[in-house]
N, C-alpha and C. Protein backbone atom coordinates (compact mmCIF):
# COMPACT_ATOMS: atom_id res chain seq x y z
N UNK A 1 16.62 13.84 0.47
CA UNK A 1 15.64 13.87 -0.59
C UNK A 1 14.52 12.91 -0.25
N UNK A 2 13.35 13.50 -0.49
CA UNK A 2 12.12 12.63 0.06
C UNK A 2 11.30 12.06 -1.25
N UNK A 3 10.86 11.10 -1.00
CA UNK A 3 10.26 10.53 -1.91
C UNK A 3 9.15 9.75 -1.29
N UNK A 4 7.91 9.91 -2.05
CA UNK A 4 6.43 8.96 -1.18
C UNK A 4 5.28 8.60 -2.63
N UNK A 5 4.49 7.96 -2.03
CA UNK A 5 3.47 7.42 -2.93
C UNK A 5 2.13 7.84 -2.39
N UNK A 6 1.39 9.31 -3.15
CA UNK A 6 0.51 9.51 -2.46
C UNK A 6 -0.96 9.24 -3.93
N UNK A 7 -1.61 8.67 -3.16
CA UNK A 7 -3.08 8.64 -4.27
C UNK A 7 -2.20 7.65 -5.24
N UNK A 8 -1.68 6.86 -5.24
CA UNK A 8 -0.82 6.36 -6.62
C UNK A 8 -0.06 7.16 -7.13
N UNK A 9 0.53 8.21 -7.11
CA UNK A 9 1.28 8.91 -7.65
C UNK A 9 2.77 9.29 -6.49
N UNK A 10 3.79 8.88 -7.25
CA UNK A 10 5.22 8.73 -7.01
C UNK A 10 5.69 10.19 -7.12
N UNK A 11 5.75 10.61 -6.24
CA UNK A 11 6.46 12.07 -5.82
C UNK A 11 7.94 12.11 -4.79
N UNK A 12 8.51 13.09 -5.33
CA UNK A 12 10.20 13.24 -5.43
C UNK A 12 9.96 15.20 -4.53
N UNK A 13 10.54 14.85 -3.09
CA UNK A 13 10.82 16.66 -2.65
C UNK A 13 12.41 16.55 -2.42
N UNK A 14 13.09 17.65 -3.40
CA UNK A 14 14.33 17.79 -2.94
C UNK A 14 14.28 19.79 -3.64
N UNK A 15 15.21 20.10 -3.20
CA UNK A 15 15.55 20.98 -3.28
C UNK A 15 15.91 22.03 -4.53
N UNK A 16 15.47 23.24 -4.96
CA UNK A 16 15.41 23.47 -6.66
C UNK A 16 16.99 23.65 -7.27
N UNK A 17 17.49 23.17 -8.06
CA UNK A 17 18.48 23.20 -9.00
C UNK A 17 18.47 24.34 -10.14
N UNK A 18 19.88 24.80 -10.53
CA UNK A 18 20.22 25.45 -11.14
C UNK A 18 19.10 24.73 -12.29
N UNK A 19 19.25 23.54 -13.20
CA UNK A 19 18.32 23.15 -13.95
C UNK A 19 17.05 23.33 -14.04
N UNK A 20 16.16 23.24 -12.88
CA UNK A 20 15.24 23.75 -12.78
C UNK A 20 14.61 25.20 -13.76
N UNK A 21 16.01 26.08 -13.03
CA UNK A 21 15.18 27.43 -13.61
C UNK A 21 16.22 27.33 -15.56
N UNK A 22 16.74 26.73 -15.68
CA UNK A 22 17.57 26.70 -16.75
C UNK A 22 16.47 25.98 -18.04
N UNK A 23 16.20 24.23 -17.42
CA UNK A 23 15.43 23.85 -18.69
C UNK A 23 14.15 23.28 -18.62
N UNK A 24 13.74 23.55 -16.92
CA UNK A 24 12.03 23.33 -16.66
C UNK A 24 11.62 24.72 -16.37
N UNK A 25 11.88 26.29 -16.74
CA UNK A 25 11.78 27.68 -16.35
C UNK A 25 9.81 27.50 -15.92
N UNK A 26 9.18 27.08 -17.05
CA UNK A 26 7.53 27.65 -16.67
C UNK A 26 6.70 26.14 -16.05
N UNK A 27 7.55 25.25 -15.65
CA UNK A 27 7.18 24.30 -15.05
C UNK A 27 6.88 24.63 -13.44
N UNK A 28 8.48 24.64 -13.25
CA UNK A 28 9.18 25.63 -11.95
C UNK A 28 8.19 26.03 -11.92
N UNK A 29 8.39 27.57 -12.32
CA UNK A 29 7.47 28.84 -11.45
C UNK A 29 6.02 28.44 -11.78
N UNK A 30 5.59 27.83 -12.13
CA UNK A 30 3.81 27.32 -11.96
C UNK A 30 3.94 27.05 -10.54
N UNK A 31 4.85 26.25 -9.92
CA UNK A 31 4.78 26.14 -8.48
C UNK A 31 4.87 26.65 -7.73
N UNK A 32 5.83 28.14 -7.87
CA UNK A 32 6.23 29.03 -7.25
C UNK A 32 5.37 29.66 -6.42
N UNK A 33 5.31 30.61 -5.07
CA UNK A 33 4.41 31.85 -5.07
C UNK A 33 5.32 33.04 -5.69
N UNK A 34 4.67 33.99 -5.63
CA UNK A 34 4.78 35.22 -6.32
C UNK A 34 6.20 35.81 -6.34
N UNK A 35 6.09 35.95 -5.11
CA UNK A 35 7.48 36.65 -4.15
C UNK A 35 8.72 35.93 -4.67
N UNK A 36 8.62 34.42 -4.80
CA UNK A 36 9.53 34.02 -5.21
C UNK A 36 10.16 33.95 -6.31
N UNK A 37 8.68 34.08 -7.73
CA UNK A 37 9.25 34.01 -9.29
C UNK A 37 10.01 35.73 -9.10
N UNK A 38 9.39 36.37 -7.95
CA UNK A 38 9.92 37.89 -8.78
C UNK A 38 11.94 37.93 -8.29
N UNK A 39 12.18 36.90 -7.08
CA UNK A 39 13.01 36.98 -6.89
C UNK A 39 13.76 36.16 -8.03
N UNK A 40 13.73 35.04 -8.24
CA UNK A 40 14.34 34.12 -9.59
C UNK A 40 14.78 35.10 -10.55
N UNK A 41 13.31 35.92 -10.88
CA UNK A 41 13.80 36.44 -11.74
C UNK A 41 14.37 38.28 -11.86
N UNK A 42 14.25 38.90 -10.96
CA UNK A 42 14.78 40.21 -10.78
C UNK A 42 16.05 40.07 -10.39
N UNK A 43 15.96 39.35 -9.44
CA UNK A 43 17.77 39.70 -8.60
C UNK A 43 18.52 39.31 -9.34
N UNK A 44 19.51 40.01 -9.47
CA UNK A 44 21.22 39.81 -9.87
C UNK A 44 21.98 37.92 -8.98
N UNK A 45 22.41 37.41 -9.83
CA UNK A 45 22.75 35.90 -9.60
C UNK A 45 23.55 36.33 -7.97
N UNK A 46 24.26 37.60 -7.79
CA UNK A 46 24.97 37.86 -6.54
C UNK A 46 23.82 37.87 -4.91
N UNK A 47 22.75 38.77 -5.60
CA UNK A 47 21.40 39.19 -4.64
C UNK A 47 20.60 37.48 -4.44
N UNK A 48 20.61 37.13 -5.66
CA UNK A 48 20.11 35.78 -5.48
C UNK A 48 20.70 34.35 -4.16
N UNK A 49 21.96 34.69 -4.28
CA UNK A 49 23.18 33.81 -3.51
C UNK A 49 23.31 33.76 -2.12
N UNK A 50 22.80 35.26 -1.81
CA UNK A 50 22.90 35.65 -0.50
C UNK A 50 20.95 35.15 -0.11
N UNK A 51 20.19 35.19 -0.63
CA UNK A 51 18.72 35.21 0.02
C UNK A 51 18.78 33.87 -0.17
N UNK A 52 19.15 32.82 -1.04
CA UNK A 52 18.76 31.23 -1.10
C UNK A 52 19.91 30.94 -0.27
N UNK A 53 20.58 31.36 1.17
CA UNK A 53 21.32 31.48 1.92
C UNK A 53 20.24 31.06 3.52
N UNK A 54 19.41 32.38 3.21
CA UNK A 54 18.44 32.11 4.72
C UNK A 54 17.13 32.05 4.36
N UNK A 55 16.94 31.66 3.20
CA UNK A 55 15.52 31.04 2.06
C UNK A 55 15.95 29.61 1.38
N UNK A 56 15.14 28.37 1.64
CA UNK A 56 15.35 27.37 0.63
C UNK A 56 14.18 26.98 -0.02
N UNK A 57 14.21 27.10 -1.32
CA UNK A 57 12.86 26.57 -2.23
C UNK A 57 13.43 25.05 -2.34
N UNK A 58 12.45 24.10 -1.92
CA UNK A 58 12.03 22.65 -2.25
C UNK A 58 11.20 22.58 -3.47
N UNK A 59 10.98 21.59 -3.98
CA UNK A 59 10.16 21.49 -5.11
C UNK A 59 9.61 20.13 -5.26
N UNK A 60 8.48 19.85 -5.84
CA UNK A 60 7.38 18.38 -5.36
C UNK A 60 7.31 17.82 -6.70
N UNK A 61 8.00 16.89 -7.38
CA UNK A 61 8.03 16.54 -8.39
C UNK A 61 7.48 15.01 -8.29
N UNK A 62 6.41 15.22 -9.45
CA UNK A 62 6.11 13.73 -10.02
C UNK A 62 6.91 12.77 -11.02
N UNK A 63 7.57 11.80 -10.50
CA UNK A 63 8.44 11.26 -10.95
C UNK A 63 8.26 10.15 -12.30
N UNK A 64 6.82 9.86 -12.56
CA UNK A 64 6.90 9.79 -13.82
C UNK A 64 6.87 11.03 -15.19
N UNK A 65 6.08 11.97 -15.02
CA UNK A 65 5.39 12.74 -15.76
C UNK A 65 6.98 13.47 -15.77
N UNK A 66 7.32 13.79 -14.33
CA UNK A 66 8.80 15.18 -14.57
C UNK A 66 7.91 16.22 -14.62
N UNK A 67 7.14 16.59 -13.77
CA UNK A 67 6.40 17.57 -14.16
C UNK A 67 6.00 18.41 -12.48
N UNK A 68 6.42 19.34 -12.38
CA UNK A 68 6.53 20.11 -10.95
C UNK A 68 5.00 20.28 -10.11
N UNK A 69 4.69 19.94 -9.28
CA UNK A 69 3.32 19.72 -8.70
C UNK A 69 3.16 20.65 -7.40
N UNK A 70 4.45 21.36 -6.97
CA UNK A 70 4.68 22.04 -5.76
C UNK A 70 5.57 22.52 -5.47
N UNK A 71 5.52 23.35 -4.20
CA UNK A 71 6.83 23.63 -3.83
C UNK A 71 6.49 23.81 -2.08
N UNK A 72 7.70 23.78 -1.75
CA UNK A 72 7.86 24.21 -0.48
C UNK A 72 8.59 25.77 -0.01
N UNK A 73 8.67 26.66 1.02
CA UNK A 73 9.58 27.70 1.23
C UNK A 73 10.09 27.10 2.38
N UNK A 74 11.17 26.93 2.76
CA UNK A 74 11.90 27.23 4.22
C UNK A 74 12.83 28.11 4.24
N UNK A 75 12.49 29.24 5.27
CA UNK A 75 13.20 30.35 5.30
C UNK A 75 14.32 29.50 6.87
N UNK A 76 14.98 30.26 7.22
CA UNK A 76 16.05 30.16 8.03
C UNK A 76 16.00 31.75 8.75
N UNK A 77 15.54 31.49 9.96
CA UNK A 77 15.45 33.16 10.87
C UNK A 77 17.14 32.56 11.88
N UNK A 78 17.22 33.96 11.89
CA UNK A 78 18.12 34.46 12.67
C UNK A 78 19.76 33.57 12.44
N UNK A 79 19.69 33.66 10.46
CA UNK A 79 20.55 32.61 10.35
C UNK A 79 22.47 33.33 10.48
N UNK A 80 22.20 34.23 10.96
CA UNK A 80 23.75 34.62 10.90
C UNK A 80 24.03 34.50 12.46
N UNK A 81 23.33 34.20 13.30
CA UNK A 81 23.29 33.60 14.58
C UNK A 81 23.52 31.93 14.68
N UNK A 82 24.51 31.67 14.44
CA UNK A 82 24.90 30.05 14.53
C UNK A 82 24.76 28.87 15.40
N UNK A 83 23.86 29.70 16.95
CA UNK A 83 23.64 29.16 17.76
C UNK A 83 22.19 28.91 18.18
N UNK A 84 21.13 29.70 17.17
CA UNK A 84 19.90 29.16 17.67
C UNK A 84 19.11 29.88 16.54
N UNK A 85 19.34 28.73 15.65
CA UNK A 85 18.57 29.07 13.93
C UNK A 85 17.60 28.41 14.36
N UNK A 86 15.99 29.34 14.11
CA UNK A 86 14.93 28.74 13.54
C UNK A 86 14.59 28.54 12.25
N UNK A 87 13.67 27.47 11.54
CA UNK A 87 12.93 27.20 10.40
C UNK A 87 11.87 28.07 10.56
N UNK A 88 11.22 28.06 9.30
CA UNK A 88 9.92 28.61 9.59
C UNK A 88 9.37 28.35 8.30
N UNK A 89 8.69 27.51 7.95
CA UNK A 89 7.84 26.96 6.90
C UNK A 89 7.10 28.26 6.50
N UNK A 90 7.16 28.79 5.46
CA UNK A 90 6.62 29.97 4.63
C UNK A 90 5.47 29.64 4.35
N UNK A 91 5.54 29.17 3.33
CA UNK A 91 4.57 28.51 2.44
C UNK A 91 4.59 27.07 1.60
N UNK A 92 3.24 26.52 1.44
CA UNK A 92 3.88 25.44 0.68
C UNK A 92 2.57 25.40 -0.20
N UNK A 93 3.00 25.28 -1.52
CA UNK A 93 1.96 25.44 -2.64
C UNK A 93 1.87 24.02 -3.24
N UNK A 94 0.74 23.39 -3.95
CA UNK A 94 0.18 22.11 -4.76
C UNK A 94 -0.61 22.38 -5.63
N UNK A 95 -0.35 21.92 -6.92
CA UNK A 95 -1.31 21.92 -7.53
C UNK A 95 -2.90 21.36 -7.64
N UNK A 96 -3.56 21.90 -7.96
CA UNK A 96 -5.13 21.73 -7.25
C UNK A 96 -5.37 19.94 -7.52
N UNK A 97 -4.80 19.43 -8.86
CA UNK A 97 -5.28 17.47 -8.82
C UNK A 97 -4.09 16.84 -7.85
N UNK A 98 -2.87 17.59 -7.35
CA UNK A 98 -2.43 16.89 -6.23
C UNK A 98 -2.77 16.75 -4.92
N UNK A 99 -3.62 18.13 -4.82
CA UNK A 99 -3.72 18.64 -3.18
C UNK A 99 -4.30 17.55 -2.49
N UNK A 100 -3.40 17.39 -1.47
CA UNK A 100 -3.92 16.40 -0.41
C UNK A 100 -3.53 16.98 0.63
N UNK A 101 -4.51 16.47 2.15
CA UNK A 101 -4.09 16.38 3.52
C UNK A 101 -2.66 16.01 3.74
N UNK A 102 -2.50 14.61 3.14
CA UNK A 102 -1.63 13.58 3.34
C UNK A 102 -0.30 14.44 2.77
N UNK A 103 -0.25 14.94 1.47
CA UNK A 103 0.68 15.38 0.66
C UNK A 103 1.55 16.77 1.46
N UNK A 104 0.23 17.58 1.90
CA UNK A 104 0.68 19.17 2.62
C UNK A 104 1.38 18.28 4.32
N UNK A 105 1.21 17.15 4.67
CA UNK A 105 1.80 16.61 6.09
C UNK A 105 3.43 16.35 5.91
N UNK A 106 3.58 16.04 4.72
CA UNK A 106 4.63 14.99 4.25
C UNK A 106 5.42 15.97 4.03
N UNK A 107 5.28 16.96 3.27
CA UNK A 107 6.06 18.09 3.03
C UNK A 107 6.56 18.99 4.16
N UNK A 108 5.64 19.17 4.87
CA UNK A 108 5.92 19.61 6.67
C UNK A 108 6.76 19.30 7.34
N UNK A 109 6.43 17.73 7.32
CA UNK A 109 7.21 16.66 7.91
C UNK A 109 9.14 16.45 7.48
N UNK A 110 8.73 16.78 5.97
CA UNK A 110 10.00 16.74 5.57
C UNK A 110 11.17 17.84 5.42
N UNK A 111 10.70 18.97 5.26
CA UNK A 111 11.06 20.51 5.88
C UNK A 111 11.50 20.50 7.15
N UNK A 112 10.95 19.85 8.28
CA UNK A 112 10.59 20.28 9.43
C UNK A 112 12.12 19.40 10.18
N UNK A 113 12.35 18.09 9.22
CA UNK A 113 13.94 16.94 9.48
C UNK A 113 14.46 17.72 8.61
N UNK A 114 14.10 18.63 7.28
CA UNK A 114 15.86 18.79 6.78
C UNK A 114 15.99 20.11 7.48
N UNK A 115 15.44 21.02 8.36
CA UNK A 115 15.42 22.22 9.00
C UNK A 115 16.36 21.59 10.02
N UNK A 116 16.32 20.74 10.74
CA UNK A 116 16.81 20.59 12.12
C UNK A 116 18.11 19.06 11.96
N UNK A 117 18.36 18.59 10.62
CA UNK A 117 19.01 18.01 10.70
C UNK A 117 20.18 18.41 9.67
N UNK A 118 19.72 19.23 8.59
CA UNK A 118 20.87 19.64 7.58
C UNK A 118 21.21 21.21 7.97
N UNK A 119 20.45 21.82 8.31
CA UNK A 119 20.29 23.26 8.73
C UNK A 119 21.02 23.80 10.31
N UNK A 120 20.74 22.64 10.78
CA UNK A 120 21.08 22.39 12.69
C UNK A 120 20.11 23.60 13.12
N UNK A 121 19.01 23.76 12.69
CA UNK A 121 18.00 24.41 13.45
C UNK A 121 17.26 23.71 15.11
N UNK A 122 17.27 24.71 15.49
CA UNK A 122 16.76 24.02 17.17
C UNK A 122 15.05 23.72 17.28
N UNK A 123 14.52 24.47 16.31
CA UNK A 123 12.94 23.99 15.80
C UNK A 123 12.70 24.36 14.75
N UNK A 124 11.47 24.17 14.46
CA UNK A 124 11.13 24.46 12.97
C UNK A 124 9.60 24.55 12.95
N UNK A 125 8.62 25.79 12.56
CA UNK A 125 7.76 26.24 12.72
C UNK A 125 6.98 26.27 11.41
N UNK A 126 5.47 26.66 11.87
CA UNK A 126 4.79 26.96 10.54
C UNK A 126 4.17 28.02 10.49
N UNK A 127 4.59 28.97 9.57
CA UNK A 127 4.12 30.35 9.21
C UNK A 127 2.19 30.29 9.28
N UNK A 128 2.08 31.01 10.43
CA UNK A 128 0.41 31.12 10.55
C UNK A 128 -0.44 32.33 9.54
C-alpha cells in the first residue's frame, strides 16, 4: 500500500475493497473508466471473480477528506501462464484538482513494484 504527499495533499493507493463498491458506490466509480463501472456493475459476483483475477483496480484516496481522487487499472497478460506474466498499466484516471505529473509517476511507479513483486510479473508496461 502506497502512500505520498503530493501538492500538500496526503494520498493512500491500495487496492479496491469489497467496501468500496458497498458504502463509497458513487465515490468509487467517479474514478472509474467506463469499461470498468459496466463491469462492477453488470457481471454476476462469479464473472466478476474470475476478471479481478487478470484485472486489478487500485484506487487513489485522499486521506483526509476519504474521498476517491483516482484510480489505477493493472491488467495481468498471459496470466494463466505462470512463467512469464506481464503487467500492463491500462489506464490511470485523476481527478482534474489532483492531476499532477508527479501524482500520474507515483502511481506508475507503484503498479509497476506491486506488478513484479506481488504478481511475480517479469515486467510491467504502459498501455500506449
Amino acid at each position: 500500500m502506497g502512500t505520498l504527499i503530493i501538492n500538500n495533499k496526503f494520498l493512500y493507493i491500495r487496492k479496491i475493497k469489497e467496501d468500496d463498491i458497498k458504502y463509497k458506490y458513487y465515490d468509487t466509480m467517479s474514478v472509474l473508466p467506463h469499461e470498468y463501472i459496466r463491469m462492477l456493475t453488470v457481471l454476476t459476483v462469479k464473472e466478476m471473480e474470475v476478471k479481478l483475477k487478470e484485472c486489478k483496480i487500485f484506487l487513489i484516496e485522499d486521506v483526509n477528506s476519504h474521498m476517491m481522487v483516482g484510480s489505477g487499472i493493472l491488467s495481468l497478460l498471459n496470466y494463466s501462464n505462470t512463467v512469464a506474466i506481464v503487467g500492463l498499466i491500462e489506464e490511470i484516471t485523476v481527478k482534474k484538482e489532483y492531476e499532477s505529473e508527479e501524482l500520474r509517476n507515483e502511481v506508475i511507479n507503484y503498479l509497476t513494484e506491486y506488478s513484479i513483486s506481488e504478481e511475480k510479473c517479469i515486467k510491467c508496461i504502459m498501455k500506449e
